[in-house]
Protein backbone atom coordinates (compact mmCIF):
# COMPACT_ATOMS: atom_id res chain seq x y z
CA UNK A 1 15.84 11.94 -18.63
CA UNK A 2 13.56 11.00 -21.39
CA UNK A 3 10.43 11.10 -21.18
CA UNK A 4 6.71 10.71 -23.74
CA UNK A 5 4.89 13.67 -24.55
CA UNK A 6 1.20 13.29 -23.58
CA UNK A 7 0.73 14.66 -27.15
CA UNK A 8 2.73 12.69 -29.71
CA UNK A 9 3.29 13.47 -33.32
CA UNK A 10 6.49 15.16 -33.33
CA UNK A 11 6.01 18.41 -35.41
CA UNK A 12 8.55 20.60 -35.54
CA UNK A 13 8.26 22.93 -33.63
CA UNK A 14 9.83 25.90 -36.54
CA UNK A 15 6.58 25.01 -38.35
CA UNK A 16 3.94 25.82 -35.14
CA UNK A 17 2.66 29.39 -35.13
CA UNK A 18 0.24 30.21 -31.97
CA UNK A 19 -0.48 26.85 -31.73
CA UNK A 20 -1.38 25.71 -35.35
CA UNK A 21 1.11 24.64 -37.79
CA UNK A 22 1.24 25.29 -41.66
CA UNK A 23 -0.54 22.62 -43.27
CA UNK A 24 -3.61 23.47 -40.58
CA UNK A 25 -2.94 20.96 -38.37
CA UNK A 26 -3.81 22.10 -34.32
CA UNK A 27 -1.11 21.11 -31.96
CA UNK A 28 -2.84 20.79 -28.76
CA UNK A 29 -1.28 22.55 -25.69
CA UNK A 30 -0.30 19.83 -22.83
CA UNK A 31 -3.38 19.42 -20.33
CA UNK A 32 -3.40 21.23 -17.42
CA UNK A 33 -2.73 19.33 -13.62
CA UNK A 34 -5.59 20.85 -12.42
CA UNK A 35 -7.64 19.36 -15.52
CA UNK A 36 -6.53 15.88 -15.34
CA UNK A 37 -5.42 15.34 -11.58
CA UNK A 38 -7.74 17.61 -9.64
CA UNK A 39 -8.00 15.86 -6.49
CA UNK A 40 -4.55 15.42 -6.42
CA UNK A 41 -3.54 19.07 -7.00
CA UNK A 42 -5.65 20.41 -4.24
CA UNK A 43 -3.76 17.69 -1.49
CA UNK A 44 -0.37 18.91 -2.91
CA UNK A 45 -1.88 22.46 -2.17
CA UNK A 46 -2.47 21.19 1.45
CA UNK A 47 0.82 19.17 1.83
CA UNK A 48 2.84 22.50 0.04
CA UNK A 49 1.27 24.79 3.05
CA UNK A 50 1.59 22.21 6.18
CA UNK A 51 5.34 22.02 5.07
CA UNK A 52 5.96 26.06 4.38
CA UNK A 53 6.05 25.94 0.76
CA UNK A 54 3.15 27.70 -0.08
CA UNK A 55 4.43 30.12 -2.96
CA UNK A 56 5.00 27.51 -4.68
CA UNK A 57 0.81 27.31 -4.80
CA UNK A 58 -0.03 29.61 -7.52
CA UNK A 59 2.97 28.01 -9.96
CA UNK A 60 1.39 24.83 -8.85
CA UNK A 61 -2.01 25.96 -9.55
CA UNK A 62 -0.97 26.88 -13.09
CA UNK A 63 1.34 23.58 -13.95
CA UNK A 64 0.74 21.65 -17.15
CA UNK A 65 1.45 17.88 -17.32
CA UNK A 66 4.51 17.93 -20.14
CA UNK A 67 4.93 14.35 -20.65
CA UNK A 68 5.15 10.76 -18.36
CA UNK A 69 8.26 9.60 -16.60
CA UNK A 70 9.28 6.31 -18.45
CA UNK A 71 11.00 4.39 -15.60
CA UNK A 72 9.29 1.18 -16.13
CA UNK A 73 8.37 1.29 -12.74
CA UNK A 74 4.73 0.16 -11.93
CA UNK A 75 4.43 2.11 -8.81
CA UNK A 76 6.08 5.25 -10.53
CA UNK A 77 2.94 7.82 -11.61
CA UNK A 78 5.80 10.73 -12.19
CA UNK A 79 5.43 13.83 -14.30
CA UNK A 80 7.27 16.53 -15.68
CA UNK A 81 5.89 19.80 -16.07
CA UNK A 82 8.96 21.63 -18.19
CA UNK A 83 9.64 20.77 -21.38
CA UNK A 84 13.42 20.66 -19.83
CA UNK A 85 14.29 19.01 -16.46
CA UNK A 86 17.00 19.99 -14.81
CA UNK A 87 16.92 19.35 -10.61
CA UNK A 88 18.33 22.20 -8.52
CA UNK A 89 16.29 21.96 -5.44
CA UNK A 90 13.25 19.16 -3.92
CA UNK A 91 10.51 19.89 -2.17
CA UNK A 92 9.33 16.58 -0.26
CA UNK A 93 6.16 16.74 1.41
CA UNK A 94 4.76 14.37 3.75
CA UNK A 95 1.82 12.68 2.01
CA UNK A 96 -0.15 10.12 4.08
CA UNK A 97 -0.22 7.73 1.03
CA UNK A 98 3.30 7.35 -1.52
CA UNK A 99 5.98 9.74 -1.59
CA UNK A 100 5.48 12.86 -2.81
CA UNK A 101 8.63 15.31 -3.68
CA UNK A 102 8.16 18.45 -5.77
CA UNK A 103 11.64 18.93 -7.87
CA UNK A 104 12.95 22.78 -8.79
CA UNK A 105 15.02 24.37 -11.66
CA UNK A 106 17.58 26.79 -10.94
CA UNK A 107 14.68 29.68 -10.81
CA UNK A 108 12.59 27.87 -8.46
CA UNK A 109 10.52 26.87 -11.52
CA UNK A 110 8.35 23.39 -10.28
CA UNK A 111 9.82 20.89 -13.54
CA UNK A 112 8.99 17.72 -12.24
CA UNK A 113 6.96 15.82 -9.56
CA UNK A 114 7.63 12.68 -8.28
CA UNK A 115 5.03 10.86 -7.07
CA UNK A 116 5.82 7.31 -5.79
CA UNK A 117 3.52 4.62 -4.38
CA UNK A 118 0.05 6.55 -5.68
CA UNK A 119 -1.84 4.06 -7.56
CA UNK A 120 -4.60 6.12 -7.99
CA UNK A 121 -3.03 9.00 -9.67
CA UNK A 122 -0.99 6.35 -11.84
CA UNK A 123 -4.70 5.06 -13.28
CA UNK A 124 -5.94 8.33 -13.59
CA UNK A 125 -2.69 9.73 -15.70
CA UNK A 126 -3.18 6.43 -17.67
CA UNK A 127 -6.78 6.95 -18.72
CA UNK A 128 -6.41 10.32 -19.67
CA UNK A 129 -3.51 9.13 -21.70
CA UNK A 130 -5.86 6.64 -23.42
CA UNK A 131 -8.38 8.61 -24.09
CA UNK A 132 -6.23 10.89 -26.58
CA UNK A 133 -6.07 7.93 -28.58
């Protein structure tokens, strides 16, 4: 899966040292869930305990937004949160609104959520998006 980085630019990554690059350029660290979908993280909290996941809560809590699933689809507001996606295990949780599934590396790491039918998180992902520009 491919998918954009919320923060474009491509530098490579041998030239970034603690998060500024020779040349003294600052490479911004990807935004954190909690930052840019709050509402949203704290109904995942609820859905991840009504369904028995709740360890996964304090990964959740700590998740950054790595880049935008690029399906195409309209109704598709998906994002992965490892730099590397690679789908062991799902989590789905019954949301009242969409379809909400929680996807799991090999260590139980949270690397992607899928998030289906959400308009509302969609726009939200979209202006913060637009406002980097």
């Amino acid at each position: 899966m491919a998918f954009p980085d919320f923060f474009s630019g491509s530098i490579p990554s041998s030239l970034i040292i603690g998060g500024i690059t020779l040349g003294s350029r600052f490479v911004m660290d990807a935004p954190l869930l909690s930052e840019v979908l709050p509402d949203f993280l704290e109904e995942v909290v609820h859905l991840l305990r009504e369904s028995g996941a709740q360890p996964l809560e304090a990964q959740l809590r700590a998740l950054r937004i790595e880049s935008m699933c690029d399906c195409g689809d309209e109704n598709c507001a998906s994002f992965a949160t490892a730099a590397e996606v690679k789908v062991a295990d799902v989590v789905e949780l019954q949301a009242i609104e969409g379809h909400l599934i929680i996807d799991l590396n090999t260590a139980r790491q949270i690397c992607f959520i899928e998030v289906l039918g959400r308009p509302d998180v969609r726009y939200l992902l979209d202006e913060y998006q637009d406002s980097l520009k």
